[in-house]
N, C-alpha and C. Protein backbone atom coordinates (compact mmCIF):
# COMPACT_ATOMS: atom_id res chain seq x y z
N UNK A 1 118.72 85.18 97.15
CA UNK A 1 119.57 84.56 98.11
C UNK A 1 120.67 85.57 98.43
N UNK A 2 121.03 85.78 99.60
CA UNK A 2 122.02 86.43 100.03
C UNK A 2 122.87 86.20 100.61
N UNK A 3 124.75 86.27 100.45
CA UNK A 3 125.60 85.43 101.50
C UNK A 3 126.24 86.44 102.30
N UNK A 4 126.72 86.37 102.93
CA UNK A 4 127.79 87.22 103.77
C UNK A 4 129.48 86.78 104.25
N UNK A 5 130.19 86.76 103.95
CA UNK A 5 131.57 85.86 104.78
C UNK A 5 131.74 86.24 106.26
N UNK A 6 132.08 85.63 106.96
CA UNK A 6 132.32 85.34 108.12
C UNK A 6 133.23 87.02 108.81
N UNK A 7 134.00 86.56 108.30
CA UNK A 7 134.91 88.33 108.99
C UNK A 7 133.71 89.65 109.16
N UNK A 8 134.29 90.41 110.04
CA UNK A 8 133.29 91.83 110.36
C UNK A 8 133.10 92.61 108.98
N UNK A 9 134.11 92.48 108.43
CA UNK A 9 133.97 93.77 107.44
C UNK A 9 133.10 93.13 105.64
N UNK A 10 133.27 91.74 105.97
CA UNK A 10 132.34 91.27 104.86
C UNK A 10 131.33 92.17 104.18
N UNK A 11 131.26 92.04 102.95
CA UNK A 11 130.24 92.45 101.96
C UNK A 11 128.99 91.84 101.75
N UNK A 12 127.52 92.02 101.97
CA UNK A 12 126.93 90.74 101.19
C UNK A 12 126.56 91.26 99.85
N UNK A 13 126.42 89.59 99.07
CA UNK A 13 126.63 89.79 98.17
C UNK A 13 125.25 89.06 97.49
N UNK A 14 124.33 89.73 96.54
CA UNK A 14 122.89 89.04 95.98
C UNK A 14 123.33 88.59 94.83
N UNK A 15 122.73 87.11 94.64
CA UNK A 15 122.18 86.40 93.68
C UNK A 15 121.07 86.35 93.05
N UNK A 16 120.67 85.70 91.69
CA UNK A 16 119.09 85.31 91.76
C UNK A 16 119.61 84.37 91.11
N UNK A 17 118.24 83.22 91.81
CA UNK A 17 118.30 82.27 91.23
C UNK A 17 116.86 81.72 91.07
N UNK A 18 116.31 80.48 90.31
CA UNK A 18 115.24 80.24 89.67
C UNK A 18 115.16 78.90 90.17
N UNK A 19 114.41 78.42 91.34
CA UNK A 19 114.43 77.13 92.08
C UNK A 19 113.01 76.46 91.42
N UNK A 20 112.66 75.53 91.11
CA UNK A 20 111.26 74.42 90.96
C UNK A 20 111.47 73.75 92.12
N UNK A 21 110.51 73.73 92.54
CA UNK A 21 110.06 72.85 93.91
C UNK A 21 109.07 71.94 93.49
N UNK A 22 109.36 70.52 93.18
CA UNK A 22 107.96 69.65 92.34
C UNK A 22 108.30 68.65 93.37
N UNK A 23 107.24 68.59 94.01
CA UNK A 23 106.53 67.02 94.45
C UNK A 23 106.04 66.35 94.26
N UNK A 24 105.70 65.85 92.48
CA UNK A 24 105.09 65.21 92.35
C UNK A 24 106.31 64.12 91.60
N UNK A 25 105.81 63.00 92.12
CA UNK A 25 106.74 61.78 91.62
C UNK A 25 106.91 61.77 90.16
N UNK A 26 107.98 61.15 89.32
CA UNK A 26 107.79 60.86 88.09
C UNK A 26 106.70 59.73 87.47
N UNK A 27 106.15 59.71 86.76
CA UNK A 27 105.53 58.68 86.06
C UNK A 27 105.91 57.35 85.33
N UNK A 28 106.45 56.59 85.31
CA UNK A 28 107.47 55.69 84.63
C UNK A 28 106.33 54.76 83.82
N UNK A 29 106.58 54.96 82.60
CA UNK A 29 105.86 54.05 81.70
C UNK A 29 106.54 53.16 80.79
N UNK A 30 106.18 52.12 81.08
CA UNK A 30 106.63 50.56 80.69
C UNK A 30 106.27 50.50 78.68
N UNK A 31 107.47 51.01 77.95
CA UNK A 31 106.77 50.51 76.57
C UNK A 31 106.15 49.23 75.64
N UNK A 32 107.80 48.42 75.97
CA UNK A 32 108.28 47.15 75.20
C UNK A 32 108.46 46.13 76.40
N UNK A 33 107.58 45.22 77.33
CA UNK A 33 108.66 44.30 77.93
C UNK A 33 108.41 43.02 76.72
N UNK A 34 109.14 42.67 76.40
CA UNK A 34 109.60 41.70 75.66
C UNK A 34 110.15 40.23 75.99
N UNK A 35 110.08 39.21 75.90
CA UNK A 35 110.65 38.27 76.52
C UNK A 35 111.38 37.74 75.33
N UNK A 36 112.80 37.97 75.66
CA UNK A 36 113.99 37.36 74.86
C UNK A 36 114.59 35.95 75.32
N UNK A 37 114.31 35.36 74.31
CA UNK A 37 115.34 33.71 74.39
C UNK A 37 116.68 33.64 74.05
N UNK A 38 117.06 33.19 74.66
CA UNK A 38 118.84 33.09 74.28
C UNK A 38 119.25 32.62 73.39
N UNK A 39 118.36 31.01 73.36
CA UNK A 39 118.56 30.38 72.22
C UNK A 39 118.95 29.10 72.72
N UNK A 40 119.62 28.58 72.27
CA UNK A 40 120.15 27.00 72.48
C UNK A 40 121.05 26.41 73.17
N UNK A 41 122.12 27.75 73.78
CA UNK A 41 122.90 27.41 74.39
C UNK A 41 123.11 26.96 76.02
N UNK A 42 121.82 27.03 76.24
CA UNK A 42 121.48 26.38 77.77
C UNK A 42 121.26 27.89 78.70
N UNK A 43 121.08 29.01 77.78
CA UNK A 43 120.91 29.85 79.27
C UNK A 43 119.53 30.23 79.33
N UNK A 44 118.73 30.76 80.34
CA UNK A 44 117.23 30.77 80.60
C UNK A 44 117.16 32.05 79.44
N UNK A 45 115.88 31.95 79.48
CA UNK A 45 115.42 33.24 78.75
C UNK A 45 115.25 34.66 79.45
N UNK A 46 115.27 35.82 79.14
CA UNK A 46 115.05 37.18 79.99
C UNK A 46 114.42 38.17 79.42
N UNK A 47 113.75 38.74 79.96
CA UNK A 47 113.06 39.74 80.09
C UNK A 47 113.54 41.40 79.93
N UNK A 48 113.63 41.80 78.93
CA UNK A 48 113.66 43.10 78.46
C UNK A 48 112.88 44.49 78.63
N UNK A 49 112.96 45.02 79.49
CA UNK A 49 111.96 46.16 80.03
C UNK A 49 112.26 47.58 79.11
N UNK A 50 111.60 48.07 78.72
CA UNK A 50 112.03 49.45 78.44
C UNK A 50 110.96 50.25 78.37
N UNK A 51 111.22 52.08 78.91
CA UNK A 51 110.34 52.79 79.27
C UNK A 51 110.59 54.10 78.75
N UNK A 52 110.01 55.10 79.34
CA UNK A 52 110.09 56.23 79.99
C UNK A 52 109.74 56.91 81.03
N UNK A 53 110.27 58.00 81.37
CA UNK A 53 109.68 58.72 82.41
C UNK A 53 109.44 60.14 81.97
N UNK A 54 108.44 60.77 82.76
CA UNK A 54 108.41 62.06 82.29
C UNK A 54 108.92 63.15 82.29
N UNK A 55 110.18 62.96 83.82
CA UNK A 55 110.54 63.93 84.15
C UNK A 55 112.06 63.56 84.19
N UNK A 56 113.21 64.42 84.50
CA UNK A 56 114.25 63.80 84.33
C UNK A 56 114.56 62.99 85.40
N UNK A 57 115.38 62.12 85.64
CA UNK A 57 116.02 61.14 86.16
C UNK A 57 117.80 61.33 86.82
N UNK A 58 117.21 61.28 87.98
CA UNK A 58 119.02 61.29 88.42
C UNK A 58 119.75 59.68 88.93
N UNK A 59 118.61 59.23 88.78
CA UNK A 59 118.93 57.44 89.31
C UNK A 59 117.57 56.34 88.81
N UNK A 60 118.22 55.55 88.87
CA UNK A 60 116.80 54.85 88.74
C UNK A 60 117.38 52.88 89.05
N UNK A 61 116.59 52.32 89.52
CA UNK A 61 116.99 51.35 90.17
C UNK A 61 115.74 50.05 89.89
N UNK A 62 115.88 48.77 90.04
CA UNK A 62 114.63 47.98 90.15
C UNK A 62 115.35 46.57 90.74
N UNK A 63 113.95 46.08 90.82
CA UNK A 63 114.03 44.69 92.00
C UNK A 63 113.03 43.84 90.85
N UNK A 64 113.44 42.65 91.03
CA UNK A 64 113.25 41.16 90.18
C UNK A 64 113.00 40.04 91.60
N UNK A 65 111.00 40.06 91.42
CA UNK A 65 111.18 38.33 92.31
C UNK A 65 109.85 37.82 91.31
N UNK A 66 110.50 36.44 91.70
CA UNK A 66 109.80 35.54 91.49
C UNK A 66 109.71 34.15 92.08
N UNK A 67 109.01 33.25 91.83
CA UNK A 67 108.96 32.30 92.65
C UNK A 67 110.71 31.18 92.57
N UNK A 68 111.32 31.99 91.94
CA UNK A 68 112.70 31.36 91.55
C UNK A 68 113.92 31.77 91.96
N UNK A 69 113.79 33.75 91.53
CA UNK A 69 114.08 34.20 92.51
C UNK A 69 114.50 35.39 93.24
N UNK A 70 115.13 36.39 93.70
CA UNK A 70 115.09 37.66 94.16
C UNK A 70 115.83 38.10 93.72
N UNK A 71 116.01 39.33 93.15
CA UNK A 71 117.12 40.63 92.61
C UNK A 71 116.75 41.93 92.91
N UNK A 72 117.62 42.18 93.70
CA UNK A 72 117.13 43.90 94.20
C UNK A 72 118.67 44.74 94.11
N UNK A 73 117.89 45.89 93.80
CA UNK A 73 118.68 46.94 93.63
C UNK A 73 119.98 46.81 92.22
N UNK A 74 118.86 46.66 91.28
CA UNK A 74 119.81 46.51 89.80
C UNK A 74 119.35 47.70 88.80
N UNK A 75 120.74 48.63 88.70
CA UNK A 75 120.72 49.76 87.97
C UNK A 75 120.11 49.79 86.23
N UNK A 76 119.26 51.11 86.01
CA UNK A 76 118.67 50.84 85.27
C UNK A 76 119.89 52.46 84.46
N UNK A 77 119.53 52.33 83.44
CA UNK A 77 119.92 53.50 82.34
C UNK A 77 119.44 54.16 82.11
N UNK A 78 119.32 55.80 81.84
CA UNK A 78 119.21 56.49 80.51
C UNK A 78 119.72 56.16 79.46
N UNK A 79 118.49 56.33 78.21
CA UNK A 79 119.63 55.68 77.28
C UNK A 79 119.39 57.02 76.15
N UNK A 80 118.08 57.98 76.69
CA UNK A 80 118.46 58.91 75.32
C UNK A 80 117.29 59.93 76.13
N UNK A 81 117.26 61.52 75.92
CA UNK A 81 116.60 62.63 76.60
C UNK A 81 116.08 63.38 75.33
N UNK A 82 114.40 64.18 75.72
CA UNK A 82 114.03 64.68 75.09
C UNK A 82 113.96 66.01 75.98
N UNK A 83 114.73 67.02 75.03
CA UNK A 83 114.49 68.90 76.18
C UNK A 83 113.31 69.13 74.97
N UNK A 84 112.74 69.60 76.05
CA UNK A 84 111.40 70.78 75.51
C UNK A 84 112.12 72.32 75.47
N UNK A 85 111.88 72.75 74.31
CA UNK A 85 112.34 74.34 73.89
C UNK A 85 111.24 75.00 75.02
N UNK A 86 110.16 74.86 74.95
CA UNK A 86 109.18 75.97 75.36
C UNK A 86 109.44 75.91 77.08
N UNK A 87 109.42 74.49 77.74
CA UNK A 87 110.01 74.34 78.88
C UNK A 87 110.93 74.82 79.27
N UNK A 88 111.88 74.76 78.24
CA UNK A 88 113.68 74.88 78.82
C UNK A 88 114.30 73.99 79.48
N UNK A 89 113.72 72.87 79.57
CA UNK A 89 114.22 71.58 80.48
C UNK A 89 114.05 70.21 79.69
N UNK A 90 114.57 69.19 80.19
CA UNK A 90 114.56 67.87 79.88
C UNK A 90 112.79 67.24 80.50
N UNK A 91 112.19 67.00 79.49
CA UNK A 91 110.62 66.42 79.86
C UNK A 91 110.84 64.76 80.15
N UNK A 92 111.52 64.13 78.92
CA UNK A 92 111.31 62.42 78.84
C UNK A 92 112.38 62.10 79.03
N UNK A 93 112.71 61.16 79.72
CA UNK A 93 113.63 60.26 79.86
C UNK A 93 113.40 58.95 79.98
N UNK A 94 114.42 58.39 78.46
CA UNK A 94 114.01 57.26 77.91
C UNK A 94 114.90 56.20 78.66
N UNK A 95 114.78 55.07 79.40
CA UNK A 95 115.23 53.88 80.14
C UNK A 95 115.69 52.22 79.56
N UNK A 96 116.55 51.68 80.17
CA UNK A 96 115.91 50.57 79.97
C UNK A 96 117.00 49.70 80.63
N UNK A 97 116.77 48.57 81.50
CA UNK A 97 118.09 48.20 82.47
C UNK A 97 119.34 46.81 81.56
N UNK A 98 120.20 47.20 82.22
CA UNK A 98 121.21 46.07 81.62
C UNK A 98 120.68 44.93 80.80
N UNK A 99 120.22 44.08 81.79
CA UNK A 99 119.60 43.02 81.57
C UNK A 99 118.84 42.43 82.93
N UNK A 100 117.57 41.70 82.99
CA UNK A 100 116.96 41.48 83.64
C UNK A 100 116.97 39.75 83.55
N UNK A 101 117.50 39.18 84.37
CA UNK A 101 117.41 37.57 84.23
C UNK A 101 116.33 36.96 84.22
């Protein structure tokens, strides 16, 4: 990559840099969904999701319907990363959202 500044007498000046270009989507795999009861105190029971993905994660988001009823766009977590030495990068990223009603 090379820049230059704007004025006539500018210098340019080289970088290197080491870009990955991946198009391939992450994989998200579902470990534990679990269905948790509250218990007695009158609230419904919910649903516990937790995963991974393979690749790292800069967001991650999900939607809840059912015949009862709709939830979209409810933030999910990282909750812990595995780096590969031989990679040099973050491979797994482990998930799992707030809570799911």
């Amino acid at each position: 990559m090379g820049l230059r500044g704007d004025p006539t007498g500018a210098v340019q000046t080289w970088n290197h840099y080491t870009f990955r270009l991946d198009r391939v989507a992450p994989v998200l795999t579902i470990t534990n969904p679990v269905l948790v009861h509250a218990g007695s105190h009158g609230h419904q029971p919910y649903l516990q999701l937790q995963g991974y993905a393979d690749k790292p994660l800069a967001s991650l988001s999900y939607d809840l319907n059912n015949a009862a009823l709709s939830i979209t766009q409810q933030d999910a977590f990282v909750t812990d990363q595995v780096f590969d030495t031989n990679q040099f990068d973050f491979t797994t990223n482990f998930f799992r959202p707030l809570t799911c009603p």
